[in-house]
PDB file of N, CA and C in Angstrom:
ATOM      1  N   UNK A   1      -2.369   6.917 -13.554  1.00  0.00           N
ATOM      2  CA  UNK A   1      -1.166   7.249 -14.279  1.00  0.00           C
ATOM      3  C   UNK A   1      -0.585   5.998 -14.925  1.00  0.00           C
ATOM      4  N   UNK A   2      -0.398   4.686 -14.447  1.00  0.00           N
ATOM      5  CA  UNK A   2      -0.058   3.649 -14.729  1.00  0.00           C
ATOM      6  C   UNK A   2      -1.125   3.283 -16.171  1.00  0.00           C
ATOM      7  N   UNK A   3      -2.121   3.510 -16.504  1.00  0.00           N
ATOM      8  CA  UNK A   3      -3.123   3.635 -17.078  1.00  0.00           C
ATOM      9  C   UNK A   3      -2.632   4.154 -18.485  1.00  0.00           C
ATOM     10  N   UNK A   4      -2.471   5.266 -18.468  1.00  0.00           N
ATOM     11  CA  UNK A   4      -1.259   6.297 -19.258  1.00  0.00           C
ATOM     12  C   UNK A   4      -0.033   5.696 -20.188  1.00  0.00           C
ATOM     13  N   UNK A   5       0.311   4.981 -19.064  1.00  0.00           N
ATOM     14  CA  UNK A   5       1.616   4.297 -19.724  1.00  0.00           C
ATOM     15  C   UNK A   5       1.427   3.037 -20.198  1.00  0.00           C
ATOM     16  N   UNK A   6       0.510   2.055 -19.901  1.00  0.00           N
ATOM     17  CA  UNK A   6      -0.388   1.242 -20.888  1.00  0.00           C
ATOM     18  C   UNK A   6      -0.922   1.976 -21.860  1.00  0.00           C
ATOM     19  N   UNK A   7      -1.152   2.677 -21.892  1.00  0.00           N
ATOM     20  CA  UNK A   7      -1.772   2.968 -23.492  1.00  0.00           C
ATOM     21  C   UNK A   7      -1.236   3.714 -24.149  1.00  0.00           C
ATOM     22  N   UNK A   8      -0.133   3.746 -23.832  1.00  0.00           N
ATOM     23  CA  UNK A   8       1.489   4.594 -24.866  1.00  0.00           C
ATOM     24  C   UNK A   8       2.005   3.575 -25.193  1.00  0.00           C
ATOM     25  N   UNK A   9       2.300   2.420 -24.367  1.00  0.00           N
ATOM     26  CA  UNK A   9       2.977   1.292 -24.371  1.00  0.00           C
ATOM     27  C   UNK A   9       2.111   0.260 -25.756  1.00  0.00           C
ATOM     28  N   UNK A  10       0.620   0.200 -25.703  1.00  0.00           N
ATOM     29  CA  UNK A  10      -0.222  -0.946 -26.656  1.00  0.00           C
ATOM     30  C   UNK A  10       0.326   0.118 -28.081  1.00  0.00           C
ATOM     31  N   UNK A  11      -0.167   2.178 -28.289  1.00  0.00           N
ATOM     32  CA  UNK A  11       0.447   2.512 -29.090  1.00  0.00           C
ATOM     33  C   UNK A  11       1.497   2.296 -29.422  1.00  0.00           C
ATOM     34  N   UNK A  12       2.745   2.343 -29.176  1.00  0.00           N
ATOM     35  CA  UNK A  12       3.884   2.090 -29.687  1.00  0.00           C
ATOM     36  C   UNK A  12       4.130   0.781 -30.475  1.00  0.00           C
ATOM     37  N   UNK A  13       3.705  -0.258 -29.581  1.00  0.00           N
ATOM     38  CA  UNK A  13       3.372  -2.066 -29.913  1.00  0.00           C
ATOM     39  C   UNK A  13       2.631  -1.519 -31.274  1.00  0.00           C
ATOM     40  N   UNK A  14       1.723  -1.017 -31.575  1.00  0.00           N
ATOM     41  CA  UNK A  14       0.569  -0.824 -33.042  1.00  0.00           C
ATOM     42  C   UNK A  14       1.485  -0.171 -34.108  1.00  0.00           C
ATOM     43  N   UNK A  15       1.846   0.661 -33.552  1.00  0.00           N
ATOM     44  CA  UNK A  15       2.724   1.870 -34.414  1.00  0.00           C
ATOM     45  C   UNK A  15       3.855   1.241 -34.899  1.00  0.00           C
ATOM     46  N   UNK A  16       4.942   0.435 -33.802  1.00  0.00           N
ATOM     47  CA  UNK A  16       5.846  -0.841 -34.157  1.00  0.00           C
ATOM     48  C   UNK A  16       5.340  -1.899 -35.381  1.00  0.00           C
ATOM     49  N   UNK A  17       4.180  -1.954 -35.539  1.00  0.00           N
ATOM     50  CA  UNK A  17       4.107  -3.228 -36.387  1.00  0.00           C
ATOM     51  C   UNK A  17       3.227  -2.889 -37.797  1.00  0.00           C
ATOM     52  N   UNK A  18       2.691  -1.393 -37.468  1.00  0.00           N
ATOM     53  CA  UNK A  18       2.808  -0.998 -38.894  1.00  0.00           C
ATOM     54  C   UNK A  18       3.587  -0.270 -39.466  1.00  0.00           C
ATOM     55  N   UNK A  19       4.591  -0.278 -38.895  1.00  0.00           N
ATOM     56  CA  UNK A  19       5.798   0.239 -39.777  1.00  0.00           C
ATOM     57  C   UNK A  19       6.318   1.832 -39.234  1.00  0.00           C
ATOM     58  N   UNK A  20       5.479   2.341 -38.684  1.00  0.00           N
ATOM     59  CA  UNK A  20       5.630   3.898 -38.610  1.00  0.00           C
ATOM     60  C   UNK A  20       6.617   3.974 -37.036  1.00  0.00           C
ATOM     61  N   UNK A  21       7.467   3.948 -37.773  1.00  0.00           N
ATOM     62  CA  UNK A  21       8.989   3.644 -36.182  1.00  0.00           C
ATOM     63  C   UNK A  21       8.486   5.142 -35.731  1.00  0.00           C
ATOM     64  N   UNK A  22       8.631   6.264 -36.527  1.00  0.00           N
ATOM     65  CA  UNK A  22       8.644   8.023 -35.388  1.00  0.00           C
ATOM     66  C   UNK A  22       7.945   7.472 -34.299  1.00  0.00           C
ATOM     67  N   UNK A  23       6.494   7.039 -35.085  1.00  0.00           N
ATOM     68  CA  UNK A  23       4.904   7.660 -34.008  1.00  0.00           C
ATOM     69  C   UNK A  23       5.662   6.448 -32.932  1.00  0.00           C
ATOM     70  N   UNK A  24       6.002   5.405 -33.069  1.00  0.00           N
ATOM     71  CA  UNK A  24       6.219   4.241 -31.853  1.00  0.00           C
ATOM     72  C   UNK A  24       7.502   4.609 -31.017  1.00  0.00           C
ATOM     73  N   UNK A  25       8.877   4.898 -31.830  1.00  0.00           N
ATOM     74  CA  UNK A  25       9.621   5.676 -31.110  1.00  0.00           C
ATOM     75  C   UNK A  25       9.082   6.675 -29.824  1.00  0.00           C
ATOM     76  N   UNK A  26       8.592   7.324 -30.284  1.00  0.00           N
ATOM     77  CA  UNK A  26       7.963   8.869 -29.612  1.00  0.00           C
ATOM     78  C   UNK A  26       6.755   8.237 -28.179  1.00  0.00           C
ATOM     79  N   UNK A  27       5.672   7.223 -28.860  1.00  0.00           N
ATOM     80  CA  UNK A  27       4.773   6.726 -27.819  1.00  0.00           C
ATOM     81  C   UNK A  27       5.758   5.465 -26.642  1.00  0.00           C
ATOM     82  N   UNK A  28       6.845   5.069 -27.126  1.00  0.00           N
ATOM     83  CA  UNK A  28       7.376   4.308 -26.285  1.00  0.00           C
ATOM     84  C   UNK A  28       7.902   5.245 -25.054  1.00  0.00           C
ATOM     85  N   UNK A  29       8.855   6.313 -25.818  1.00  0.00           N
ATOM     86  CA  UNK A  29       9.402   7.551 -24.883  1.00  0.00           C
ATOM     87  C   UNK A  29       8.630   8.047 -23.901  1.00  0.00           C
ATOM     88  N   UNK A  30       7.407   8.251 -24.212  1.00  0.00           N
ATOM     89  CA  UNK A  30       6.481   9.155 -23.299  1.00  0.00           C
ATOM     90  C   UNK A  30       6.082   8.122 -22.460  1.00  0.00           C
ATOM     91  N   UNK A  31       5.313   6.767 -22.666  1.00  0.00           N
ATOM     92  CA  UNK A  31       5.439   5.767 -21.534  1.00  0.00           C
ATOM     93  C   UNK A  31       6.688   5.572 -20.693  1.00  0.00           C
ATOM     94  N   UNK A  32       7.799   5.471 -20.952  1.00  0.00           N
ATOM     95  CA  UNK A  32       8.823   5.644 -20.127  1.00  0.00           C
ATOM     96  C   UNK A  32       8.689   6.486 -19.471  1.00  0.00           C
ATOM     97  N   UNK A  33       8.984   7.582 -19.932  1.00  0.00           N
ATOM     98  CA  UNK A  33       8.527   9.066 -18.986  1.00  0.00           C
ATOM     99  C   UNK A  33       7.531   8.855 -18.122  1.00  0.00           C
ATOM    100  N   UNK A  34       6.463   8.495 -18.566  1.00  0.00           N
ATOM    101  CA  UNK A  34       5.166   8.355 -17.808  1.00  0.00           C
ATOM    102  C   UNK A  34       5.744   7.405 -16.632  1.00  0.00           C
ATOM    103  N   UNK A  35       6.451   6.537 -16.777  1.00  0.00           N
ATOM    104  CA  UNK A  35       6.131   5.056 -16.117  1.00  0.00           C
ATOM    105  C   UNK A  35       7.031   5.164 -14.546  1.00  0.00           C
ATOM    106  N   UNK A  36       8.327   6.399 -15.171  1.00  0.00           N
ATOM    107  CA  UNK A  36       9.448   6.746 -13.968  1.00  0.00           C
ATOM    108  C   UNK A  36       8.584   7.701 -12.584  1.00  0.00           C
ATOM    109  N   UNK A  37       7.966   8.496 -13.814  1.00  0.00           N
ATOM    110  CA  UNK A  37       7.001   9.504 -12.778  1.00  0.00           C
ATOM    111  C   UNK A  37       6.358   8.574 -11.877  1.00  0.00           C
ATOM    112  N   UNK A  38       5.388   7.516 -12.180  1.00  0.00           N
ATOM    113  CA  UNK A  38       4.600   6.776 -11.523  1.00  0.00           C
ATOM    114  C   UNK A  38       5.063   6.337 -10.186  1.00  0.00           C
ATOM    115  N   UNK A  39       6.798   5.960 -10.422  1.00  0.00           N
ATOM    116  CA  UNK A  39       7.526   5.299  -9.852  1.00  0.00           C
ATOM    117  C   UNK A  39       7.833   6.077  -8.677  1.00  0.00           C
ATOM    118  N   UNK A  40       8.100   7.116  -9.258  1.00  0.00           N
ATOM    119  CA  UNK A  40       9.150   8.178  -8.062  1.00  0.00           C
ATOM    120  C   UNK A  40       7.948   8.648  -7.168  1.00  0.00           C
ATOM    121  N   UNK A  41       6.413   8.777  -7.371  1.00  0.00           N
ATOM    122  CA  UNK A  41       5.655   9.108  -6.695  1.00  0.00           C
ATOM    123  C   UNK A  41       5.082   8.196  -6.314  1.00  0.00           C
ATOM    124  N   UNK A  42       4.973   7.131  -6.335  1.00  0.00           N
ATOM    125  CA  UNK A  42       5.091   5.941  -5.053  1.00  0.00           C
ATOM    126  C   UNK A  42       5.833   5.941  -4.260  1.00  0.00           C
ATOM    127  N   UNK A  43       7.133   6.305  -4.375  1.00  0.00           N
ATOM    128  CA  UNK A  43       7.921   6.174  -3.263  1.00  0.00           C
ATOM    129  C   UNK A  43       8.380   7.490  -2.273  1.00  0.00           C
ATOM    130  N   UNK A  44       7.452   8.327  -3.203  1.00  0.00           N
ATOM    131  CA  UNK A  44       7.187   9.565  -2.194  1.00  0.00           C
ATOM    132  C   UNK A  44       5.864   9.229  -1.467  1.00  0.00           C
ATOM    133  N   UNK A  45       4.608   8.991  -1.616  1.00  0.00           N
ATOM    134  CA  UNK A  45       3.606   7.910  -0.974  1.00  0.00           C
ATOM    135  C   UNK A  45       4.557   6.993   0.273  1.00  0.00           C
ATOM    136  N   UNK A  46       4.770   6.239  -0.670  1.00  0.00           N
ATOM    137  CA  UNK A  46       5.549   5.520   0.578  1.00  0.00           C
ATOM    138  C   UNK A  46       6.172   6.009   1.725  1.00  0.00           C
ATOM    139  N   UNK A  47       7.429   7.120   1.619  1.00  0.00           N
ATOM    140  CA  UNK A  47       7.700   7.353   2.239  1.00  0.00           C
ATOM    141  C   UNK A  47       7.253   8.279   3.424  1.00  0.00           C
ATOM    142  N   UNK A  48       6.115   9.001   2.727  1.00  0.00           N
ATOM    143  CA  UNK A  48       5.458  10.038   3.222  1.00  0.00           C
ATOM    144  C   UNK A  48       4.230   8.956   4.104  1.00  0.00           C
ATOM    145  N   UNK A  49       4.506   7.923   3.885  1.00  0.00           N
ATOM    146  CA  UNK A  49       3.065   7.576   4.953  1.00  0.00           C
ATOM    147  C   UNK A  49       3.849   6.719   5.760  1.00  0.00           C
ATOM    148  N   UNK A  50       4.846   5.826   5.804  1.00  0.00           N
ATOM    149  CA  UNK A  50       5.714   5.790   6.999  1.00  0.00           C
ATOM    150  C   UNK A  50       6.285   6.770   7.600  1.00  0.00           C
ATOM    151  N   UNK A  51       6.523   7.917   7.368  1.00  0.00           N
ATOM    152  CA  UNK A  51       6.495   8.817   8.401  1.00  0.00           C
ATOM    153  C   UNK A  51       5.261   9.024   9.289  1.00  0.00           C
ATOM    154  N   UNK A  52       4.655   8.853   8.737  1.00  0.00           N
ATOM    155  CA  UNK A  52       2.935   9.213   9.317  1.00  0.00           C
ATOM    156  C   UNK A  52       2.704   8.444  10.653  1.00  0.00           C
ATOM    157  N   UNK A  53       3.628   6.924  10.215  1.00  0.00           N
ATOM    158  CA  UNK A  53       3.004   6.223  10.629  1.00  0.00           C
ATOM    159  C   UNK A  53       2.351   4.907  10.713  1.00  0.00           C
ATOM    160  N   UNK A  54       1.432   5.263   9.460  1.00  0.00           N
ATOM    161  CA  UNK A  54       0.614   4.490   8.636  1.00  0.00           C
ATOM    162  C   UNK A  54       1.163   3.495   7.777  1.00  0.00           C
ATOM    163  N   UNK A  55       0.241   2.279   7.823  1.00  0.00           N
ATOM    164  CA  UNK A  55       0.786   1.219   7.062  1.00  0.00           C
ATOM    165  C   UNK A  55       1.119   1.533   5.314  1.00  0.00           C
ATOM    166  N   UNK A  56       1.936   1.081   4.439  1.00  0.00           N
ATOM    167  CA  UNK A  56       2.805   1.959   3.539  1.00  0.00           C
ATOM    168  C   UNK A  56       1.370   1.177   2.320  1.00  0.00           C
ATOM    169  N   UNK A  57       1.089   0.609   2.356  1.00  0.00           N
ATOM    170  CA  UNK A  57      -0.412  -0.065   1.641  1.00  0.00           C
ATOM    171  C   UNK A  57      -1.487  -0.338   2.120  1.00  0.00           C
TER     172      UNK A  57
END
């Protein structure tokens, strides 16, 4: 998933510098999006494996 949001993130950077603000606007947005998701489900991981127990990495 992190994967995802690198390569929304290099689009937007491309799209930024040839001029076309929508397409980079729009690919920056969806990496964000992408990047919170990533986030919030690590720390459901996390939390879900210290309950377990288990070391959190």
């Amino acid at each position: 998933m992190l994967s995802w949001t690198l390569t929304f993130l290099i689009v937007a950077i491309i799209a930024a510098m040839l001029g076309f603000t929508g397409i980079a606007g729009a690919a920056a947005e969806i990496a964000k999006i992408i990047f919170f998701v990533f986030l919030v489900l690590l720390l459901i991981s996390l939390v879900a494996g210290a309950l377990r127990g288990r070391p959190p990495l």
